[in-house]
PDB file of N, CA and C in Angstrom:
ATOM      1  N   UNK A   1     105.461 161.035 124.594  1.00  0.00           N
ATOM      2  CA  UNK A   1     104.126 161.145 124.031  1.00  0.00           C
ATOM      3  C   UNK A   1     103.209 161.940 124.944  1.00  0.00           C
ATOM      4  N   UNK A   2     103.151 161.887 126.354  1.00  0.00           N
ATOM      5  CA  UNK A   2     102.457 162.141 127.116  1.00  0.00           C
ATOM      6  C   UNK A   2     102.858 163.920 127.117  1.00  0.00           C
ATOM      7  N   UNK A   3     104.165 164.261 127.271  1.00  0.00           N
ATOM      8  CA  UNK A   3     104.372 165.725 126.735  1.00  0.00           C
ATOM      9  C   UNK A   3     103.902 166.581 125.783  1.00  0.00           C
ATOM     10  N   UNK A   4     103.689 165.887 124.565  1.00  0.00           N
ATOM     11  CA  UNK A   4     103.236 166.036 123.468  1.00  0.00           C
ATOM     12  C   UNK A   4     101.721 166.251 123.753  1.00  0.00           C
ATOM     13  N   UNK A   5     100.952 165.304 124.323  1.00  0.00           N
ATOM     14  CA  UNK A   5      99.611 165.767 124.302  1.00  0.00           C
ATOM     15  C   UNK A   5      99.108 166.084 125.541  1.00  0.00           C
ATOM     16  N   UNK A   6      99.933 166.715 126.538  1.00  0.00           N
ATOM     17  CA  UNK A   6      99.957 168.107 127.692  1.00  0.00           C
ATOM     18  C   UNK A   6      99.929 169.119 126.895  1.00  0.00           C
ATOM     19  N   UNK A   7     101.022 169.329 125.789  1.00  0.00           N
ATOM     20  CA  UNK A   7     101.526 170.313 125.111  1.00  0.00           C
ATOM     21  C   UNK A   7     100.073 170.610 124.290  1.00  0.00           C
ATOM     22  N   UNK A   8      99.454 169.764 123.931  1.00  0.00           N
ATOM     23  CA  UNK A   8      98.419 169.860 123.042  1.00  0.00           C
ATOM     24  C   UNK A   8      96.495 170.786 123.558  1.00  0.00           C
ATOM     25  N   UNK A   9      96.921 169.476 124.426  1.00  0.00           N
ATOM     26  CA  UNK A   9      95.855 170.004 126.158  1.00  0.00           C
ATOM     27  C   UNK A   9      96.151 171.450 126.721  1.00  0.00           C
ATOM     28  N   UNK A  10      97.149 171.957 127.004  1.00  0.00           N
ATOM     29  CA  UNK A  10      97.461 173.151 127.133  1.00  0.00           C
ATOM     30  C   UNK A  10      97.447 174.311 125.891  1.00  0.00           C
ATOM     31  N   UNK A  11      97.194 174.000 124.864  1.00  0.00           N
ATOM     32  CA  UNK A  11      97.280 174.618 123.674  1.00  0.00           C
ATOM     33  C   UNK A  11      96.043 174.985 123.508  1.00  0.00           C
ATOM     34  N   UNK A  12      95.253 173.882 123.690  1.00  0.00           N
ATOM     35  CA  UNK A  12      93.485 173.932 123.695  1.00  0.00           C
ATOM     36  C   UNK A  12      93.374 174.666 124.684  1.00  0.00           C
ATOM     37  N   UNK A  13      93.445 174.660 125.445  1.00  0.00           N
ATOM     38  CA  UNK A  13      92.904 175.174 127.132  1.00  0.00           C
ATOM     39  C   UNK A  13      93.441 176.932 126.664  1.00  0.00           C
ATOM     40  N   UNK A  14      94.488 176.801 126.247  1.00  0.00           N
ATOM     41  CA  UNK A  14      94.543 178.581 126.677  1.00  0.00           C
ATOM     42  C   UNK A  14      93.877 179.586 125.910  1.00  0.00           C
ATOM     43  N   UNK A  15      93.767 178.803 124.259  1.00  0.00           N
ATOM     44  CA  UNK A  15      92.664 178.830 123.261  1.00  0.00           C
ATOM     45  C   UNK A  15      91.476 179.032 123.724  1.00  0.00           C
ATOM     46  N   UNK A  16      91.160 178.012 124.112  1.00  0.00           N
ATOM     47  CA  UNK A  16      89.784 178.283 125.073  1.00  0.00           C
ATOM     48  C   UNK A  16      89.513 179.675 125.881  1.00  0.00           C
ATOM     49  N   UNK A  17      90.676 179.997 126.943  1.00  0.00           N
ATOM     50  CA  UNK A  17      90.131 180.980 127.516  1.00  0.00           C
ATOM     51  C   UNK A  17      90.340 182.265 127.256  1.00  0.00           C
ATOM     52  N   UNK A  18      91.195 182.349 125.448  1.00  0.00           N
ATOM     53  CA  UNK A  18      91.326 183.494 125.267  1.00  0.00           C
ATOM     54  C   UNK A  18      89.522 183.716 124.434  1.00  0.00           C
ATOM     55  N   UNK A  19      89.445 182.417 123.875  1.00  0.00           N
ATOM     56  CA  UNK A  19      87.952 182.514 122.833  1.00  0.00           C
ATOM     57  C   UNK A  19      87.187 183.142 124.111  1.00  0.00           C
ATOM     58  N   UNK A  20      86.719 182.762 125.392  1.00  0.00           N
ATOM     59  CA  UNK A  20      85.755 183.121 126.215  1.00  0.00           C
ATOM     60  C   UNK A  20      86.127 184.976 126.716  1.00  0.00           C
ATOM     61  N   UNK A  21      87.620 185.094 126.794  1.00  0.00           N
ATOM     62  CA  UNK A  21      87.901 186.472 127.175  1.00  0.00           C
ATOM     63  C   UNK A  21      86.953 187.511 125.508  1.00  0.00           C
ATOM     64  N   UNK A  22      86.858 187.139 124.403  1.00  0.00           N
ATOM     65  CA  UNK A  22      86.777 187.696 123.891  1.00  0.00           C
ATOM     66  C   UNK A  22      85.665 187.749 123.216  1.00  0.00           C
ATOM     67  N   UNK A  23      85.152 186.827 124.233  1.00  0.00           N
ATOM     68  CA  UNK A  23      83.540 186.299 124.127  1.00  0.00           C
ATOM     69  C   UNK A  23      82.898 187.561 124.991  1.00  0.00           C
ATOM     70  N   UNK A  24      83.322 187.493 126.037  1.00  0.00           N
ATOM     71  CA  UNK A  24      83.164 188.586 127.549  1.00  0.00           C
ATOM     72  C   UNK A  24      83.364 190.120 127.293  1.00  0.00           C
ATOM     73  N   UNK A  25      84.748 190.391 126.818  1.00  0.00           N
ATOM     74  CA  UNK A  25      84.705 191.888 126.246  1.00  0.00           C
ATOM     75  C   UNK A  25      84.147 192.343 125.222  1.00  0.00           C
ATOM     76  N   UNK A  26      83.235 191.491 124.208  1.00  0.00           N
ATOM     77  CA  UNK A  26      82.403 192.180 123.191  1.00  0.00           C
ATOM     78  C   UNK A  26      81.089 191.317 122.762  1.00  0.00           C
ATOM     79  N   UNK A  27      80.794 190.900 124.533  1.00  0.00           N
ATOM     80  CA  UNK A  27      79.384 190.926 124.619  1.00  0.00           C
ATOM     81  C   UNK A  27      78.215 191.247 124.049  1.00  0.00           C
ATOM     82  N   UNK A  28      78.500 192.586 124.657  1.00  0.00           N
ATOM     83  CA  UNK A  28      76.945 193.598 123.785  1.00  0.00           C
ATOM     84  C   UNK A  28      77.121 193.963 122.159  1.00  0.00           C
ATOM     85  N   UNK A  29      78.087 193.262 121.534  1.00  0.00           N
ATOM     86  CA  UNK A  29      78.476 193.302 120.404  1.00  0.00           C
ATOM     87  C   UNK A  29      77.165 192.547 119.408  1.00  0.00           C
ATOM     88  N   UNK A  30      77.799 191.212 120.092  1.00  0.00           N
ATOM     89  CA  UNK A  30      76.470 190.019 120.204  1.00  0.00           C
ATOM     90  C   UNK A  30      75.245 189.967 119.577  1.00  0.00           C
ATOM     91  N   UNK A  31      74.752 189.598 118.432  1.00  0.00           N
ATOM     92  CA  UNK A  31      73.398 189.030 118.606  1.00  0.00           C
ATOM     93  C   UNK A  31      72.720 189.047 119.442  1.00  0.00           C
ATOM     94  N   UNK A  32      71.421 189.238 120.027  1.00  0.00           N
ATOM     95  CA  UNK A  32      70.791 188.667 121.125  1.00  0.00           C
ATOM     96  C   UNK A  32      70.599 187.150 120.740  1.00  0.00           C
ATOM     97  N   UNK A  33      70.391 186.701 119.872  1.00  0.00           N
ATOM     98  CA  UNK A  33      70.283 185.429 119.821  1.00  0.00           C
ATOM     99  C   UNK A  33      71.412 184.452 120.120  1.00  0.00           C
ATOM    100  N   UNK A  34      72.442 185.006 119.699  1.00  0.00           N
ATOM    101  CA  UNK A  34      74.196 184.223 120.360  1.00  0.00           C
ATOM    102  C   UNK A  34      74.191 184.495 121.526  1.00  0.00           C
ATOM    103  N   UNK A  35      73.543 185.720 121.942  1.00  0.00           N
ATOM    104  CA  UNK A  35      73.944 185.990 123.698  1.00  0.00           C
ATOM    105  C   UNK A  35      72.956 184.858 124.316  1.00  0.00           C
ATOM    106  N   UNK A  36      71.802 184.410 124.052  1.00  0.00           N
ATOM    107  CA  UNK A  36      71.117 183.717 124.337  1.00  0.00           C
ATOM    108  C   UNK A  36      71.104 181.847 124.473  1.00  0.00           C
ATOM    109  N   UNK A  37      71.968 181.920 123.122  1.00  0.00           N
ATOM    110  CA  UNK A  37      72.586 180.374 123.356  1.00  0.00           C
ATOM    111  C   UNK A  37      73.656 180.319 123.845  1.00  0.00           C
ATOM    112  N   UNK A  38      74.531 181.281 123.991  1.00  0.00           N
ATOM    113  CA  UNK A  38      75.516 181.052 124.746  1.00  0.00           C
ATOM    114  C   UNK A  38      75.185 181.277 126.253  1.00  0.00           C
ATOM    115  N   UNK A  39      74.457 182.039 126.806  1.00  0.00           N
ATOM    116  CA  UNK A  39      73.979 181.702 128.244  1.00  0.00           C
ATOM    117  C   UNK A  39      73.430 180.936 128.448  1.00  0.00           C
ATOM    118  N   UNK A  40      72.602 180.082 127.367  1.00  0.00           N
ATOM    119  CA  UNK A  40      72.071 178.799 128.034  1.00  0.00           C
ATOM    120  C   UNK A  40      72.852 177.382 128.153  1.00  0.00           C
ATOM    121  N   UNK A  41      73.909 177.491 126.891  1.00  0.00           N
ATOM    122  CA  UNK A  41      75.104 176.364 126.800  1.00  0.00           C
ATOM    123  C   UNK A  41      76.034 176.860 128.514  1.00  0.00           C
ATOM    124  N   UNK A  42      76.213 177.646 128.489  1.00  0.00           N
ATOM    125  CA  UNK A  42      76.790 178.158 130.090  1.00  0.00           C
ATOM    126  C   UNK A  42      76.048 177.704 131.372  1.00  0.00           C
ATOM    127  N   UNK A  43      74.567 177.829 131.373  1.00  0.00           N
ATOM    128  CA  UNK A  43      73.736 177.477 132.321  1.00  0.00           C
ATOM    129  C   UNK A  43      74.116 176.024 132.365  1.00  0.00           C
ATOM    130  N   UNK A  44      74.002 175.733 131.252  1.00  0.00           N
ATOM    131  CA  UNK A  44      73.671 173.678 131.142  1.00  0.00           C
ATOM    132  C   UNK A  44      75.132 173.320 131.819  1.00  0.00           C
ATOM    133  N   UNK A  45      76.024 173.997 131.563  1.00  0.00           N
ATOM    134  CA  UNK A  45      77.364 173.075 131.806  1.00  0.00           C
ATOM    135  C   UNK A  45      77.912 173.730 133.197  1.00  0.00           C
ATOM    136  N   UNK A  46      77.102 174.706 133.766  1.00  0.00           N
ATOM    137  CA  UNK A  46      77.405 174.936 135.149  1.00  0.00           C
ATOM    138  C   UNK A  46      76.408 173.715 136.289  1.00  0.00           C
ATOM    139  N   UNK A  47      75.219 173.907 135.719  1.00  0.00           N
ATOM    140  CA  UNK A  47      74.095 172.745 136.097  1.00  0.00           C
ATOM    141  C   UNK A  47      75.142 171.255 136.463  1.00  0.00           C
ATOM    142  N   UNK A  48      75.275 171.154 134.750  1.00  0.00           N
ATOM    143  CA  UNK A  48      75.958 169.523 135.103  1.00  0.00           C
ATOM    144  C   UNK A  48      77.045 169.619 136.027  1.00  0.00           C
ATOM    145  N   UNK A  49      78.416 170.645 136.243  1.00  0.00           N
ATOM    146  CA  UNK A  49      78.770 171.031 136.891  1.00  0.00           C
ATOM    147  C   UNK A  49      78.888 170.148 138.421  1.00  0.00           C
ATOM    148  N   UNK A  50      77.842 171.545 138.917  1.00  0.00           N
ATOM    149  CA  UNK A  50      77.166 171.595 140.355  1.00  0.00           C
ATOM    150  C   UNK A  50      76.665 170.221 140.700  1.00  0.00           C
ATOM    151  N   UNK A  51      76.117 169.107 139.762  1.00  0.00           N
ATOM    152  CA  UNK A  51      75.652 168.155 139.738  1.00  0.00           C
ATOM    153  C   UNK A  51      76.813 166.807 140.113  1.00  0.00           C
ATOM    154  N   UNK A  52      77.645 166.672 139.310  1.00  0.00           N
ATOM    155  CA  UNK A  52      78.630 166.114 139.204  1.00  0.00           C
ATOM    156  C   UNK A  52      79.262 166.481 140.704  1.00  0.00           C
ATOM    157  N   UNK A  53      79.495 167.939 141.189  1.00  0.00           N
ATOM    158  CA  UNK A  53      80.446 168.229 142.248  1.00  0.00           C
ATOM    159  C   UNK A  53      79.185 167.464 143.498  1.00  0.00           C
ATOM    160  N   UNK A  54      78.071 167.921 143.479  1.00  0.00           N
ATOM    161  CA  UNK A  54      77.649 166.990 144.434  1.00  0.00           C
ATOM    162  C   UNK A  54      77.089 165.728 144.642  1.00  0.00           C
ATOM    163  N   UNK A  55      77.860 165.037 143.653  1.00  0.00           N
ATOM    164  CA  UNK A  55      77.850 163.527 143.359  1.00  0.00           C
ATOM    165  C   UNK A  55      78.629 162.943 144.356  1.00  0.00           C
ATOM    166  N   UNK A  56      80.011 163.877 144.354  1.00  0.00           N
ATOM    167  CA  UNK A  56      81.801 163.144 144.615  1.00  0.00           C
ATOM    168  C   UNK A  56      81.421 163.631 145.912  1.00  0.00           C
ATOM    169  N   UNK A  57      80.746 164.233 146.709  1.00  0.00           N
ATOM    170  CA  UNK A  57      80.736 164.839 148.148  1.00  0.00           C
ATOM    171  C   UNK A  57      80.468 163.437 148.918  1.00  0.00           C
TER     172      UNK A  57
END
C-alpha cells in the first residue's frame, strides 16, 4: 500500500514541477492578473516557508 501511494506522491510531485516549468517558460504569456496571483500565492508560501524553517532552528 505504502508503494502505491509513493507511486501516487511521486506522480503528483513531478506533475507539479512540470505545471510550474511551464508556468516559468510562458510567463510573459500571462495575464498580468495571473502573473500577479501567482506571485503573491508564491510570496505567501515562501513566507510560511521561511517561518516554519525558523521555528525547527
Amino acid at each position: 500500500m505504502s508503494e502505491t501511494l509513493e507511486n501516487i506522491t511521486r506522480n503528483q510531485e513531478e506533475k507539479r514541477l512540470e505545471d510550474f516549468k511551464r508556468i516559468a517558460e510562458n510567463w510573459d504569456k500571462l495575464p498580468e492578473r495571473a502573473q500577479g496571483k501567482i506571485d503573491g500565492i508564491i510570496s505567501m508560501a515562501a513566507s510560511a516557508f521561511l517561518k516554519e524553517t525558523k521555528k525547527a532552528r
